[in-house]
C-alpha atoms as a PDB file:
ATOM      1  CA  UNK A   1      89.889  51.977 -31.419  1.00  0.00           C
ATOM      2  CA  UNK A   2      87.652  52.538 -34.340  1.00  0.00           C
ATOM      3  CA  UNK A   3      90.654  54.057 -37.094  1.00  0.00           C
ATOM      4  CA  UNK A   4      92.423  50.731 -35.911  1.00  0.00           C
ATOM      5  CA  UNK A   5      89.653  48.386 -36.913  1.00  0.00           C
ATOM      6  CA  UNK A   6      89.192  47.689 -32.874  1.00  0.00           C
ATOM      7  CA  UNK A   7      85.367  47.505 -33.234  1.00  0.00           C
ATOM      8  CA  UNK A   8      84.030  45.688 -31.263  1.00  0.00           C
ATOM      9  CA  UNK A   9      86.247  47.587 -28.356  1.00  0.00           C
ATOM     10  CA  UNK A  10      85.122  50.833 -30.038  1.00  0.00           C
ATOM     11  CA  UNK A  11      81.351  49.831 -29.597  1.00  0.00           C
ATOM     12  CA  UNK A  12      81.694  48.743 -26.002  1.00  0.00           C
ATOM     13  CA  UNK A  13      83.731  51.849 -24.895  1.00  0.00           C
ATOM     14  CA  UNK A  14      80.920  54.139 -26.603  1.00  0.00           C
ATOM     15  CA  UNK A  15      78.128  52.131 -25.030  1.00  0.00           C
ATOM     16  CA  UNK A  16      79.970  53.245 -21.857  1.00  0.00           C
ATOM     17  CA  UNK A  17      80.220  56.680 -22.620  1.00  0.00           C
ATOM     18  CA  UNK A  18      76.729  56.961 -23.765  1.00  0.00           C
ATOM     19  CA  UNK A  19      75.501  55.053 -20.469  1.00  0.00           C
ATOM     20  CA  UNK A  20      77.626  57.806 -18.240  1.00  0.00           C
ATOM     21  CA  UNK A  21      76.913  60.730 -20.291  1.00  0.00           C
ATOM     22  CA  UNK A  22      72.919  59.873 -20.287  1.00  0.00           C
ATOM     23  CA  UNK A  23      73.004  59.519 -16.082  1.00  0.00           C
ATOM     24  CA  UNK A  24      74.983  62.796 -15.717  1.00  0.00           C
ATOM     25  CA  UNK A  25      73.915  64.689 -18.236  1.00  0.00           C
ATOM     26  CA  UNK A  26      70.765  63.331 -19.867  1.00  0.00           C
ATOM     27  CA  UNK A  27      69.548  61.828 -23.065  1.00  0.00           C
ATOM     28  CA  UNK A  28      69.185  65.054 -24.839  1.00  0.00           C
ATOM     29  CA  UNK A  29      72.484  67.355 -24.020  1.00  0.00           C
ATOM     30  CA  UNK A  30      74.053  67.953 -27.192  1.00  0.00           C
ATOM     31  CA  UNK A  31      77.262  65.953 -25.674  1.00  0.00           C
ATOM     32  CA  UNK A  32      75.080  63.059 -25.031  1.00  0.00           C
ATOM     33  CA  UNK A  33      73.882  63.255 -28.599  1.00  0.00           C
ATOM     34  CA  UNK A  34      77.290  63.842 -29.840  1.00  0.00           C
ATOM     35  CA  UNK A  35      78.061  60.126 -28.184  1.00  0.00           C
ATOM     36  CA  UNK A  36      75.017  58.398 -29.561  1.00  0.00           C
ATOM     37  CA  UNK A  37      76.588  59.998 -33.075  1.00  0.00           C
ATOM     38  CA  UNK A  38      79.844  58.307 -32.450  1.00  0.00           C
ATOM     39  CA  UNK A  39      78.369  54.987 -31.379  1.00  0.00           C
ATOM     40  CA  UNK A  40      76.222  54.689 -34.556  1.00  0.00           C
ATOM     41  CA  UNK A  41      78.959  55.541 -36.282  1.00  0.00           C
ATOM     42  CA  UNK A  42      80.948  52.576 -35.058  1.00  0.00           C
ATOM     43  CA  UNK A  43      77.918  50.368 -35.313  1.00  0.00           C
ATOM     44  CA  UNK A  44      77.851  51.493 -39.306  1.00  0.00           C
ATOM     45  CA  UNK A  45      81.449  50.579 -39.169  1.00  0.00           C
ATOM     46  CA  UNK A  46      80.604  47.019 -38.388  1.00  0.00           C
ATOM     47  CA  UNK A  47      77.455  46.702 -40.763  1.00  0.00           C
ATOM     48  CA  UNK A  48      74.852  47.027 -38.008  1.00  0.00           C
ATOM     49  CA  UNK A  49      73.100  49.801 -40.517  1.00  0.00           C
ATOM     50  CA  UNK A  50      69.250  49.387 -38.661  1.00  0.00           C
ATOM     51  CA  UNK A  51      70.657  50.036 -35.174  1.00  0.00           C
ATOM     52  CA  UNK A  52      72.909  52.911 -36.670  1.00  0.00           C
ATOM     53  CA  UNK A  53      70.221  54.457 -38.487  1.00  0.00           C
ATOM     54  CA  UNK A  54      67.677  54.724 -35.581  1.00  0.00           C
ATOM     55  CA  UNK A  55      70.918  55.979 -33.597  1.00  0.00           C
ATOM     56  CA  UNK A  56      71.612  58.810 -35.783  1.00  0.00           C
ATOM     57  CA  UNK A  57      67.803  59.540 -36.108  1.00  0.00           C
ATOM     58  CA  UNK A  58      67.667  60.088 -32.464  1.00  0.00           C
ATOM     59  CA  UNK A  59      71.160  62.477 -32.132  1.00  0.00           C
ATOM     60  CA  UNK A  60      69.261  64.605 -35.481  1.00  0.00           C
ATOM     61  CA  UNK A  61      66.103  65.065 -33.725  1.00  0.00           C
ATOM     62  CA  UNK A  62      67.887  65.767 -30.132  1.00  0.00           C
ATOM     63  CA  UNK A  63      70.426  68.519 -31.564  1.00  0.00           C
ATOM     64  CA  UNK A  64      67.513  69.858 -34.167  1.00  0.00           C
ATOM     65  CA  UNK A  65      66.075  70.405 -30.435  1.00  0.00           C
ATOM     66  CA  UNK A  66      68.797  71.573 -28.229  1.00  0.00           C
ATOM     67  CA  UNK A  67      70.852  73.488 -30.995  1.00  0.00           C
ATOM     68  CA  UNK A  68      68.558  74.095 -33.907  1.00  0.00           C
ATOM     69  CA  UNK A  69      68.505  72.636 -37.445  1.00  0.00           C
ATOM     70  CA  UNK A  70      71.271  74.963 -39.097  1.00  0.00           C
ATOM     71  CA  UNK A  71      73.881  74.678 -35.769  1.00  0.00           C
ATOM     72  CA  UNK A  72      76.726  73.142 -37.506  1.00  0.00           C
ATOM     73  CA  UNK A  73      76.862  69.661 -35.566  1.00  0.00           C
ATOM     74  CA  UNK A  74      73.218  69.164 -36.416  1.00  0.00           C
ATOM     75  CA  UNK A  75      74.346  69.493 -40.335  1.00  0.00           C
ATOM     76  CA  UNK A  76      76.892  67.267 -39.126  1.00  0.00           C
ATOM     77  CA  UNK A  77      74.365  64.516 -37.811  1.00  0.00           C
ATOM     78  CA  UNK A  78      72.486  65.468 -41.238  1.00  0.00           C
ATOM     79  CA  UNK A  79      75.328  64.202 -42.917  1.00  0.00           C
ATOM     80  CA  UNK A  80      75.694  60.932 -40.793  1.00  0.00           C
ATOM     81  CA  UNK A  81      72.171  60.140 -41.343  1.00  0.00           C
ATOM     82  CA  UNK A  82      72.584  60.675 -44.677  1.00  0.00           C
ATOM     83  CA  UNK A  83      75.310  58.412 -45.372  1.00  0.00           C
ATOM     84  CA  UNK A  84      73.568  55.233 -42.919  1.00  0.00           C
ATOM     85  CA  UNK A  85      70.476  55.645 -45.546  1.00  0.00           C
ATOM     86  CA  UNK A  86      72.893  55.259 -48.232  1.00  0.00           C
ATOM     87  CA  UNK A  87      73.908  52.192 -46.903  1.00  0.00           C
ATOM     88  CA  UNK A  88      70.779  50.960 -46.801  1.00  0.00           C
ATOM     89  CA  UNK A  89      70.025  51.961 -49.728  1.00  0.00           C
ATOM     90  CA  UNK A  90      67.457  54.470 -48.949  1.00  0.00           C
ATOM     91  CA  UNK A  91      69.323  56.768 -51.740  1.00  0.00           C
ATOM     92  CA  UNK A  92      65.971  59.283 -52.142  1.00  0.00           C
ATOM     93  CA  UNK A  93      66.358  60.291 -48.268  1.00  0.00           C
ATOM     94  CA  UNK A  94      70.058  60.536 -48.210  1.00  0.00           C
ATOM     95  CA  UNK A  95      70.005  62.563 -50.959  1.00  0.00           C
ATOM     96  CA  UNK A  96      67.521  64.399 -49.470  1.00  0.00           C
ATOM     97  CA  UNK A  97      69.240  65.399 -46.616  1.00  0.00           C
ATOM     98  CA  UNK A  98      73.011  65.245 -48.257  1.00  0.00           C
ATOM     99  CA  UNK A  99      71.344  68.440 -49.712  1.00  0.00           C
ATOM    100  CA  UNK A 100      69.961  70.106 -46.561  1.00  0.00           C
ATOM    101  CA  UNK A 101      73.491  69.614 -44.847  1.00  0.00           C
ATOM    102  CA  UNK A 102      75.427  71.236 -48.319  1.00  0.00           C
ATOM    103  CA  UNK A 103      72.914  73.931 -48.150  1.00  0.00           C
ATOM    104  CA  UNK A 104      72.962  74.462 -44.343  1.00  0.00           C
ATOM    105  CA  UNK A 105      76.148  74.679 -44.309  1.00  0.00           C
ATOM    106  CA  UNK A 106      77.673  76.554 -47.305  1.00  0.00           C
ATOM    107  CA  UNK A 107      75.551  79.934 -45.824  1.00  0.00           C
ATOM    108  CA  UNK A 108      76.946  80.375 -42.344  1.00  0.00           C
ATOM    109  CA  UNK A 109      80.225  78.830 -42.594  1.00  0.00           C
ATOM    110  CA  UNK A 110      81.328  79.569 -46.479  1.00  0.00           C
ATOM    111  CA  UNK A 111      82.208  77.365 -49.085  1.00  0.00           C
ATOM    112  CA  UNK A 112      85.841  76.192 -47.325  1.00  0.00           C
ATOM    113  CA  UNK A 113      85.126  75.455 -43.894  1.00  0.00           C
ATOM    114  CA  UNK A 114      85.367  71.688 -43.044  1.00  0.00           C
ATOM    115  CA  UNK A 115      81.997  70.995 -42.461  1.00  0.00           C
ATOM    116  CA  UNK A 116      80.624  72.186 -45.795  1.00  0.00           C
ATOM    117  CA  UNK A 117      83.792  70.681 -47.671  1.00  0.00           C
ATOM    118  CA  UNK A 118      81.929  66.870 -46.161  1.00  0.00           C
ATOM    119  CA  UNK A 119      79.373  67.917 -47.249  1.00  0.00           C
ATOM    120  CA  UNK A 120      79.947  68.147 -51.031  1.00  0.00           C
ATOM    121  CA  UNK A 121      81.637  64.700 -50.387  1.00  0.00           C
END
């Protein structure tokens, strides 16, 4: 829904997935914070930066949590953080953490895996 410009869909089906996930598996499973990634995500899509941003805050401190801060989906959420702030112009902190994902993730996964090629984007 989202790649076809279906946002408003795209929001209310993630909503729903985040509601379900949350009653069966709880607010801080790393799926659970993998579907408050994806809503914030849509919610960036559609301009809605404040609600994304606090969004993606809470997926980076759930998965820093559950999966530690160098597991490659919390460089991941680094990333998406990163490029919310940038939207808000909060350039100092995304470029803050644009750095901690590049850095995170050029060590384990090596300098052409997927997640460290976004990265240097």
């Amino acid at each position: 829904m989202q790649d076809q410009g279906k946002y408003e869909e795209a929001e209310r089906l993630n909503r729903r997935a985040l509601e379900g996930r949350e009653k069966a598996l709880g607010n801080e499973h790393p799926l659970t914070l993998t579907t408050v990634n994806n809503l914030a995500s849509v919610l960036q899509d559609q301009g809605k930066y404040e609600e994304a941003e606090r969004l993606n805050r809470r997926a980076l401190e759930g998965k820093e949590k559950a999966l530690g801060k160098e597991h490659p989906s919390t460089l991941k959420t680094v990333n998406n953080l990163a490029l919310v702030l940038r939207d808000r112009g909060k350039y100092e902190e995304a470029e803050r953490l644009n750095r901690r994902a590049l850095e995170g993730s050029e060590k384990p996964l090596g300098k052409e895996h997927p997640y460290f090629l976004i990265s240097i984007s």
